[in-house]
Each structure stands twice: as structure tokens, then as C-alpha cells.
C-alpha atoms as a PDB file:
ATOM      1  CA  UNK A   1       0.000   0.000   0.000  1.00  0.00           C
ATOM      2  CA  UNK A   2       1.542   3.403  -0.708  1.00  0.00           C
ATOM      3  CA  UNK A   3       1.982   5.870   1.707  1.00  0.00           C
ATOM      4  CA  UNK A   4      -0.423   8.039   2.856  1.00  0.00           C
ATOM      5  CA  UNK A   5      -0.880  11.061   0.490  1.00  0.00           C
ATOM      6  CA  UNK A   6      -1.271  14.831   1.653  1.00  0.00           C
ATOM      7  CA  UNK A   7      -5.098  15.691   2.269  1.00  0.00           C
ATOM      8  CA  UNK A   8      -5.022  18.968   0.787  1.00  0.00           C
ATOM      9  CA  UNK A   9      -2.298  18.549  -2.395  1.00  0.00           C
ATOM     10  CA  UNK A  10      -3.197  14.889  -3.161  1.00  0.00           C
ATOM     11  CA  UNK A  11      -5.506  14.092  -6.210  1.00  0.00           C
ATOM     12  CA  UNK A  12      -8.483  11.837  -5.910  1.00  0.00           C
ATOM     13  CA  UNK A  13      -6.500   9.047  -7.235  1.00  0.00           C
ATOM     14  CA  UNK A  14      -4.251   9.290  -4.876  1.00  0.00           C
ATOM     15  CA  UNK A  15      -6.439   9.302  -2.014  1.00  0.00           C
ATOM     16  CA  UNK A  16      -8.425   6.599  -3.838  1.00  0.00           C
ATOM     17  CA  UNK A  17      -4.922   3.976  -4.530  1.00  0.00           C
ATOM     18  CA  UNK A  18      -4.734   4.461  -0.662  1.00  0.00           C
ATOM     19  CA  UNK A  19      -8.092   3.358   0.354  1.00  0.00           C
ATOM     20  CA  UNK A  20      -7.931   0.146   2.013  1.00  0.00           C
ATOM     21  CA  UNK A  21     -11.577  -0.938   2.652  1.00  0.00           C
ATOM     22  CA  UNK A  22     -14.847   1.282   1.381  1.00  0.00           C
ATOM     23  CA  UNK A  23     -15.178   4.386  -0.632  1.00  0.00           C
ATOM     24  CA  UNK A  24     -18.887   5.510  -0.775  1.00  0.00           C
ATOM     25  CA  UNK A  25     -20.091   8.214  -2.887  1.00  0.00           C
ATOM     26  CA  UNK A  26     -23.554  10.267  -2.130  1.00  0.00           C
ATOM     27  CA  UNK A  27     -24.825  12.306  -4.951  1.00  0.00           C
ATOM     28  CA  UNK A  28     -27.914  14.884  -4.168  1.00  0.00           C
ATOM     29  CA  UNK A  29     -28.031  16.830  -7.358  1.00  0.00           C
ATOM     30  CA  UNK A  30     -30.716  16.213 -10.099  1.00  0.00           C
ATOM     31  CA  UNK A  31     -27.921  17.920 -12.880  1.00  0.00           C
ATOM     32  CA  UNK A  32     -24.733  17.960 -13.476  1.00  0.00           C
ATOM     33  CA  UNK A  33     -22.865  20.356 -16.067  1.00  0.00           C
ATOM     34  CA  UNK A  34     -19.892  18.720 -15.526  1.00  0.00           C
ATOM     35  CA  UNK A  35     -17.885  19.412 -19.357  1.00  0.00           C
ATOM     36  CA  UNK A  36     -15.716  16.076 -19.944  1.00  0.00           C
ATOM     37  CA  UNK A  37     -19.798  14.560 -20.190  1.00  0.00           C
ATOM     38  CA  UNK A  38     -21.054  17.106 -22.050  1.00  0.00           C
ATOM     39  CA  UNK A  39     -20.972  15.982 -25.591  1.00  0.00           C
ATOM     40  CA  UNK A  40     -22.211  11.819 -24.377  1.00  0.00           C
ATOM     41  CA  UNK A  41     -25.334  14.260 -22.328  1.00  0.00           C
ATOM     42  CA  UNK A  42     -25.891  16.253 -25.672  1.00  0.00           C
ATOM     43  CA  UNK A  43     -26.076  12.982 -27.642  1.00  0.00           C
ATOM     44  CA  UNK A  44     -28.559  11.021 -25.572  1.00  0.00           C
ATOM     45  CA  UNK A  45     -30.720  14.219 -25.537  1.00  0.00           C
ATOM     46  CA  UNK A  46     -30.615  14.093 -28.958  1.00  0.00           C
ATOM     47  CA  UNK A  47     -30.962  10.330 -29.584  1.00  0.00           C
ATOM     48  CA  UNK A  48     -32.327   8.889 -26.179  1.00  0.00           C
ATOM     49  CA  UNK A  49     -29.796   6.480 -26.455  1.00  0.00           C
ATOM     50  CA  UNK A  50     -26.472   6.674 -23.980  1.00  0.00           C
ATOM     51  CA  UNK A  51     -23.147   5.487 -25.400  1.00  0.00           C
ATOM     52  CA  UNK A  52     -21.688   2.764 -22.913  1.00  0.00           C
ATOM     53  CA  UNK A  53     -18.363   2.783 -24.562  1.00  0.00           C
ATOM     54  CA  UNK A  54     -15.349   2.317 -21.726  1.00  0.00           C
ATOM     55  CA  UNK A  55     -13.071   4.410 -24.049  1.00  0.00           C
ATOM     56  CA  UNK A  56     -15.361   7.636 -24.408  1.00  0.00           C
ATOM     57  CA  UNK A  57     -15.729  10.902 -22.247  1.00  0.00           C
ATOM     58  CA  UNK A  58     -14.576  10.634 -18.908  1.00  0.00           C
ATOM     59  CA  UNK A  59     -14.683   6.916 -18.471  1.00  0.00           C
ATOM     60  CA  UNK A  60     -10.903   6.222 -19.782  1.00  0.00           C
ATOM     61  CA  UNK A  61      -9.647   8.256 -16.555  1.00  0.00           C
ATOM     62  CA  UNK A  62     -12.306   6.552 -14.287  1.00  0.00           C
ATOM     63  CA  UNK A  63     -12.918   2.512 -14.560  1.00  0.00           C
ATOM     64  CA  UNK A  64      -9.219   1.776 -14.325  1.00  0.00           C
ATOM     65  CA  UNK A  65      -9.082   3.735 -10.598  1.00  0.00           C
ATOM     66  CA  UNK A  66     -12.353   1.819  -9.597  1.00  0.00           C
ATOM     67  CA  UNK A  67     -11.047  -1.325 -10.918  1.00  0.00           C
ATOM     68  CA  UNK A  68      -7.303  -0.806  -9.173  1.00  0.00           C
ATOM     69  CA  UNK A  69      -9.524  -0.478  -5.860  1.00  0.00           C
ATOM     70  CA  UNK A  70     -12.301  -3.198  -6.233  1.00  0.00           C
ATOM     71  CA  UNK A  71      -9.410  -5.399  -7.493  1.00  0.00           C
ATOM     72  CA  UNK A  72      -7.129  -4.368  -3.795  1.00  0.00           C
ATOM     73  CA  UNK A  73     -10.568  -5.822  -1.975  1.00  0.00           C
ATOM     74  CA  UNK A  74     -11.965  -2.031  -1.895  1.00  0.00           C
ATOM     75  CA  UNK A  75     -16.194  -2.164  -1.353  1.00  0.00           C
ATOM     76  CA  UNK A  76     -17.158   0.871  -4.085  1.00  0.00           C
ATOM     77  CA  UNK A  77     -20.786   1.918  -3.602  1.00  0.00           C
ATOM     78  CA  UNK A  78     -22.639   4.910  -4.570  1.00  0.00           C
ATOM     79  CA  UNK A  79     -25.725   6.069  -4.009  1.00  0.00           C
ATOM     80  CA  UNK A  80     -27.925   8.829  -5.523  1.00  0.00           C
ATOM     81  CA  UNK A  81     -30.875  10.706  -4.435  1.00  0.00           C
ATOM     82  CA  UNK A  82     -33.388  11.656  -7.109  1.00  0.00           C
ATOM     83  CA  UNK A  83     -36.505  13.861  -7.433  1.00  0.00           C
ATOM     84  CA  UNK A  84     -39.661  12.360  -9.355  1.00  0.00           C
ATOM     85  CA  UNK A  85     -40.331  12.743 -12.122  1.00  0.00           C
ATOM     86  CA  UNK A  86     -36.644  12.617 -12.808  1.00  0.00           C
ATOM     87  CA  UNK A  87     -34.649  14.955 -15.046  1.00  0.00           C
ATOM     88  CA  UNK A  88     -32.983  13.775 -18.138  1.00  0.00           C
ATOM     89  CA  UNK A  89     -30.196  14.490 -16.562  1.00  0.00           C
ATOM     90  CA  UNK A  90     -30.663  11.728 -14.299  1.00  0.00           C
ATOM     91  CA  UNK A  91     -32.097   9.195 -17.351  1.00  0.00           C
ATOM     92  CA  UNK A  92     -28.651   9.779 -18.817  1.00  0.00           C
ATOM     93  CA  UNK A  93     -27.180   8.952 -15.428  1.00  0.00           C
ATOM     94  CA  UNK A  94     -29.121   5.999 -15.438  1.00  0.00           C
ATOM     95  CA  UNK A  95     -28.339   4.927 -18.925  1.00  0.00           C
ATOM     96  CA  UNK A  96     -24.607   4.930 -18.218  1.00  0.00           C
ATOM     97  CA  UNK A  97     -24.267   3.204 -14.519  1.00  0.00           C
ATOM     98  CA  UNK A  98     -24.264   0.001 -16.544  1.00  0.00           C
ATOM     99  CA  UNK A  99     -20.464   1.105 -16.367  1.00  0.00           C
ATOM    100  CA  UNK A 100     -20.056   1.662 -13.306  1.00  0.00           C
ATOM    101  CA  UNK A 101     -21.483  -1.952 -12.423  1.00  0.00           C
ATOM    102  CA  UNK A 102     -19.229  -3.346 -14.814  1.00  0.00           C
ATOM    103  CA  UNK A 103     -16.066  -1.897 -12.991  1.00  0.00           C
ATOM    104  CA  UNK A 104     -17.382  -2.801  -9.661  1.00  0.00           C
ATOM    105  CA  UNK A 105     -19.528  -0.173  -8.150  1.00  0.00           C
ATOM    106  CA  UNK A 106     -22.728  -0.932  -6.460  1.00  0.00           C
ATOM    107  CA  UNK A 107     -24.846   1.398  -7.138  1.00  0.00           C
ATOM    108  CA  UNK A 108     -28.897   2.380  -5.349  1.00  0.00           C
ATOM    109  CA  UNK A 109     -31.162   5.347  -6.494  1.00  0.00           C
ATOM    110  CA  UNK A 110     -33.542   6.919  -3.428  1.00  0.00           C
ATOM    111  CA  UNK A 111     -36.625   8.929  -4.366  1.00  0.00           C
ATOM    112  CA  UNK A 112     -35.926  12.375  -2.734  1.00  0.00           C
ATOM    113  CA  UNK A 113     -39.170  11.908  -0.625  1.00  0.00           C
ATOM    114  CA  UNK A 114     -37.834   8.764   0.829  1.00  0.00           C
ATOM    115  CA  UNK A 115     -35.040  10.899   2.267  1.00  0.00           C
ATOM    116  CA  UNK A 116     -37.271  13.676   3.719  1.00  0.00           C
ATOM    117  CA  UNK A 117     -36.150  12.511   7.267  1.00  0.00           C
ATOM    118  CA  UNK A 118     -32.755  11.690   6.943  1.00  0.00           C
ATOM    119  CA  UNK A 119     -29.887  14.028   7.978  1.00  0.00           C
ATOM    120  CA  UNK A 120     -27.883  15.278   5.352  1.00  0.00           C
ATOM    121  CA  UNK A 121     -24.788  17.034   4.481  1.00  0.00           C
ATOM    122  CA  UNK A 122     -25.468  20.143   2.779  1.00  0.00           C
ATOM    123  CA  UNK A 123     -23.009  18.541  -0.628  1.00  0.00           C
ATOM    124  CA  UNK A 124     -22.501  15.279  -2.351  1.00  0.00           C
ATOM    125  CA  UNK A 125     -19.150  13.673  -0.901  1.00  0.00           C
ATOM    126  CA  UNK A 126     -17.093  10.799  -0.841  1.00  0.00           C
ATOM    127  CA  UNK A 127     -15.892   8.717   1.965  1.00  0.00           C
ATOM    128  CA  UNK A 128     -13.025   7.010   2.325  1.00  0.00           C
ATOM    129  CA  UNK A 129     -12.217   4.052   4.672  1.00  0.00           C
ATOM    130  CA  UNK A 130     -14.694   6.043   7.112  1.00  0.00           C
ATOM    131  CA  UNK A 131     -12.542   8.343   7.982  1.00  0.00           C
ATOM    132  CA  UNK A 132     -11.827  10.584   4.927  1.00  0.00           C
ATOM    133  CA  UNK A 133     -14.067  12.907   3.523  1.00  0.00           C
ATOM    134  CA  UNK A 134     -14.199  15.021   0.026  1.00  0.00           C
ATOM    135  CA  UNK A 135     -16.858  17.026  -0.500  1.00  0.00           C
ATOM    136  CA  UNK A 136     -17.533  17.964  -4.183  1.00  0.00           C
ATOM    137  CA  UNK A 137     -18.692  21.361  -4.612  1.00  0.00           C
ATOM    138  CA  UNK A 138     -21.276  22.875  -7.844  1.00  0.00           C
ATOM    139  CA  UNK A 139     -22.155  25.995  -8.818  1.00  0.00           C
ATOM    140  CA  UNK A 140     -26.520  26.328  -8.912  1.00  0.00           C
ATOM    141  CA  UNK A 141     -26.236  25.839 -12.564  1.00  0.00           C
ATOM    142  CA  UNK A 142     -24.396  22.312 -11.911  1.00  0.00           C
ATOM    143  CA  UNK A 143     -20.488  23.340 -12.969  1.00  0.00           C
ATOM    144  CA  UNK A 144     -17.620  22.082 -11.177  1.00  0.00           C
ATOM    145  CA  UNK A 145     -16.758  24.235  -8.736  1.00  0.00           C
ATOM    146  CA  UNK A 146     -14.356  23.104  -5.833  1.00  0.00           C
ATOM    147  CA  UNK A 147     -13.463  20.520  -3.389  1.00  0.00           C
ATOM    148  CA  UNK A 148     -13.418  20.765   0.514  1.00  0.00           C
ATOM    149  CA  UNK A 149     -11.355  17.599   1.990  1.00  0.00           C
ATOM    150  CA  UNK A 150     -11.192  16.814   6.153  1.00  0.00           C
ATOM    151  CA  UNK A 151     -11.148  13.913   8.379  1.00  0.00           C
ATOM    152  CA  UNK A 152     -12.308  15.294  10.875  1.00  0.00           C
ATOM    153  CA  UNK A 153     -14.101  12.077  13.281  1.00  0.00           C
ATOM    154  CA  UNK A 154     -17.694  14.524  13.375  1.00  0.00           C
ATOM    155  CA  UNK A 155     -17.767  15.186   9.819  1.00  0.00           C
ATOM    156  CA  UNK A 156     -16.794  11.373   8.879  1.00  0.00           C
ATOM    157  CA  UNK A 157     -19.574  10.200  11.351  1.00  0.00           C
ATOM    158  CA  UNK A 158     -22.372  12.318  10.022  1.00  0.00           C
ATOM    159  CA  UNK A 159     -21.320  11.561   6.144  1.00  0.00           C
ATOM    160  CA  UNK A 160     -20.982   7.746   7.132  1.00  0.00           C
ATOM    161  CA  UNK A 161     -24.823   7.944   9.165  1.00  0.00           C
ATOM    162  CA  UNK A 162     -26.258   9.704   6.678  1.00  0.00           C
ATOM    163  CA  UNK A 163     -24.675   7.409   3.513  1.00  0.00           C
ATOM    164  CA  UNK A 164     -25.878   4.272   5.681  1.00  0.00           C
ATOM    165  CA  UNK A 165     -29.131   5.251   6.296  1.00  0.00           C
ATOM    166  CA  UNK A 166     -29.838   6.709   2.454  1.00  0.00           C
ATOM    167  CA  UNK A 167     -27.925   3.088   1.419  1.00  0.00           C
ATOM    168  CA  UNK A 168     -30.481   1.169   3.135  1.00  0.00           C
ATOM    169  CA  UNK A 169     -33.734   2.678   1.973  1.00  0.00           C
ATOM    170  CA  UNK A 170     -32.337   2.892  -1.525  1.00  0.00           C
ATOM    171  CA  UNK A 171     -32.931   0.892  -4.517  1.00  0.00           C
ATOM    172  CA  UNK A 172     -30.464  -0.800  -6.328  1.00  0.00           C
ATOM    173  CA  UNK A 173     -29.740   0.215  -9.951  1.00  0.00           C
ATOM    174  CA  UNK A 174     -30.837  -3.192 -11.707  1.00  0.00           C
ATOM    175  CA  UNK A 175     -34.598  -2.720  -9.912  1.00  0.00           C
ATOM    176  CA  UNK A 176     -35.089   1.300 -10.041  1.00  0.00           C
ATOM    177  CA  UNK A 177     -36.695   2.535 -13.288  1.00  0.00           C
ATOM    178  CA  UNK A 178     -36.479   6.399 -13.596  1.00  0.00           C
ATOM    179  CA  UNK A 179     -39.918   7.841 -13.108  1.00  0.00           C
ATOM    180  CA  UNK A 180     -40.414  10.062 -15.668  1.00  0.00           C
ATOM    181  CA  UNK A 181     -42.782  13.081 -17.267  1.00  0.00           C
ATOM    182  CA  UNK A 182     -45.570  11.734 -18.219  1.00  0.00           C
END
């Protein structure tokens, strides 16, 4: 295992190759403008139809650091909280976890109203090992627009209850069917 990288000047990666047991990811928003997707989002608007090719968009950089951890015994799960009807956003999500899966992710969707009583961090994060959080931070419209990293024991318990308790009530990605407009 390599060493332990900085928590403020390490990438992702780095913090990822060092996770020894679980790395769970919440995610709270309905959409995501996040560029290196926004040509694949573009084309299933257009066609309805997502592209599960490994090699395009931002998968190349991805499935290899999910693999690298599933393969060093490394429980991946992510789990995503949706409004109803759901936003195409979110049916392009959909369409594409079938990657994810393949690399070794579990993934659950959760109906927002399901989650009406469940504490929450105010940003979608991922935890690492329990003890390592990264908070990903978006601009209203859905950009990229910073990261906020601490292990702090408080911040790591409420991230870990609140993942838990959303992970438990969720539905896992082979049974959930996007409710859409009618």
C-alpha cells in the first residue's frame, strides 16, 4: 500500500490507490454540467440512447481507478438521491451506470421523498475508509466548482450515518426505473 498522500495537495487518485476498505459516494443533485460529459449528455438528448463505450468521455480516466480499488478488496458503492419525475439528466445517469457496475460499483437510487427525514450534508461527498471525507462542490447551474477535503471524526460520522441510512432505503440500480414526465 503506498503511503499516505497529503489531504489537501493529493488528487483523488491518490487518495483513492490508498483506500484500504470502502469508498462511498452520495450524490444529491438532479444535474450535473460537468464538461468532460457534455458531448455523451448532448447525444442522448438528442438520440435517447447513452453510449456505454469504456473508451469515451470521462470513463478512460475513471474505470481503471475503480477497478485498481475493487481489485485491492476495496467495497465501491454509490448512491444517488433523485426527485420524481426525474430529469434527463438523471435518465442519462441511469443509462450509463451500466459502467459503473461493470467496474465494480454498487450502485442504489432513493426517491428524494424517501429521504425527507434523513440528515444530510449540505453537498454530495465521498468517503473514504470512514474516515476521509471530500466534498464535491457545484455551482446552482451544476459546474464544477471546488473541493473541501477533512477527516475530521464529526464530519466522517455524520457523512458515514447519513450514507448508511440513504444506502439502506435505496434501490439498487438493476430494480429502479427512472420515473419520468408523463
Amino acid at each position: 500500500m503506498p503511503p499516505k498522500p497529503a489531504l489537501d495537495s493529493a488528487t483523488f487518485a491518490e487518495l483513492l490507490a490508498a483506500t484500504e476498505r470502502s469508498a462511498v459516494h452520495l450524490e444529491m443533485r438532479d444535474t450535473y454540467a460537468v464538461g468532460d460529459e457534455a458531448a455523451d449528455f448532448e447525444a442522448f438528448l438528442r438520440t435517447g440512447t447513452a453510449s456505454l463505450d469504456p473508451a469515451r468521455s470521462f470513463w478512460p480516466g475513471w474505470l481503471p481507478l475503480v477497478r485498481d480499488a475493487v481489485g485491492r478488496g476495496v467495497v465501491m458503492r454509490r448512491a444517488r438521491i433523485v426527485s420524481e419525475p426525474v430529469t434527463d439528466y438523471i435518465r442519462y445517469e441511469h443509462a450509463i451506470t451500466p459502467l459503473n457496475l461493470a467496474a465494480g460499483e454498487d450502485v442504489r437510487w432513493l426517491p428524494r421523498r424517501q429521504a425527507s427525514d434523513i440528515a444530510l450534508p449540505g453537498n454530495d461527498f465521498w468517503l473514504l475508509d470512514d474516515r476521509l471525507v471530500q466534498f464535491n462542490i457545484f455551482t446552482g447551474a451544476g459546474d464544477w466548482a471546488a473541493k473541501d477535503r477533512t477527516d475530521d471524526p464529526s464530519v466522517a460520522d455524520l457523512c458515514r450515518t447519513a450514507f448508511e441510512t440513504v444506502w439502506e432505503r435505496a434501490i439498487p440500480h438493476e430494480k429502479y426505473t427512472p420515473k419520468c414526465m408523463p
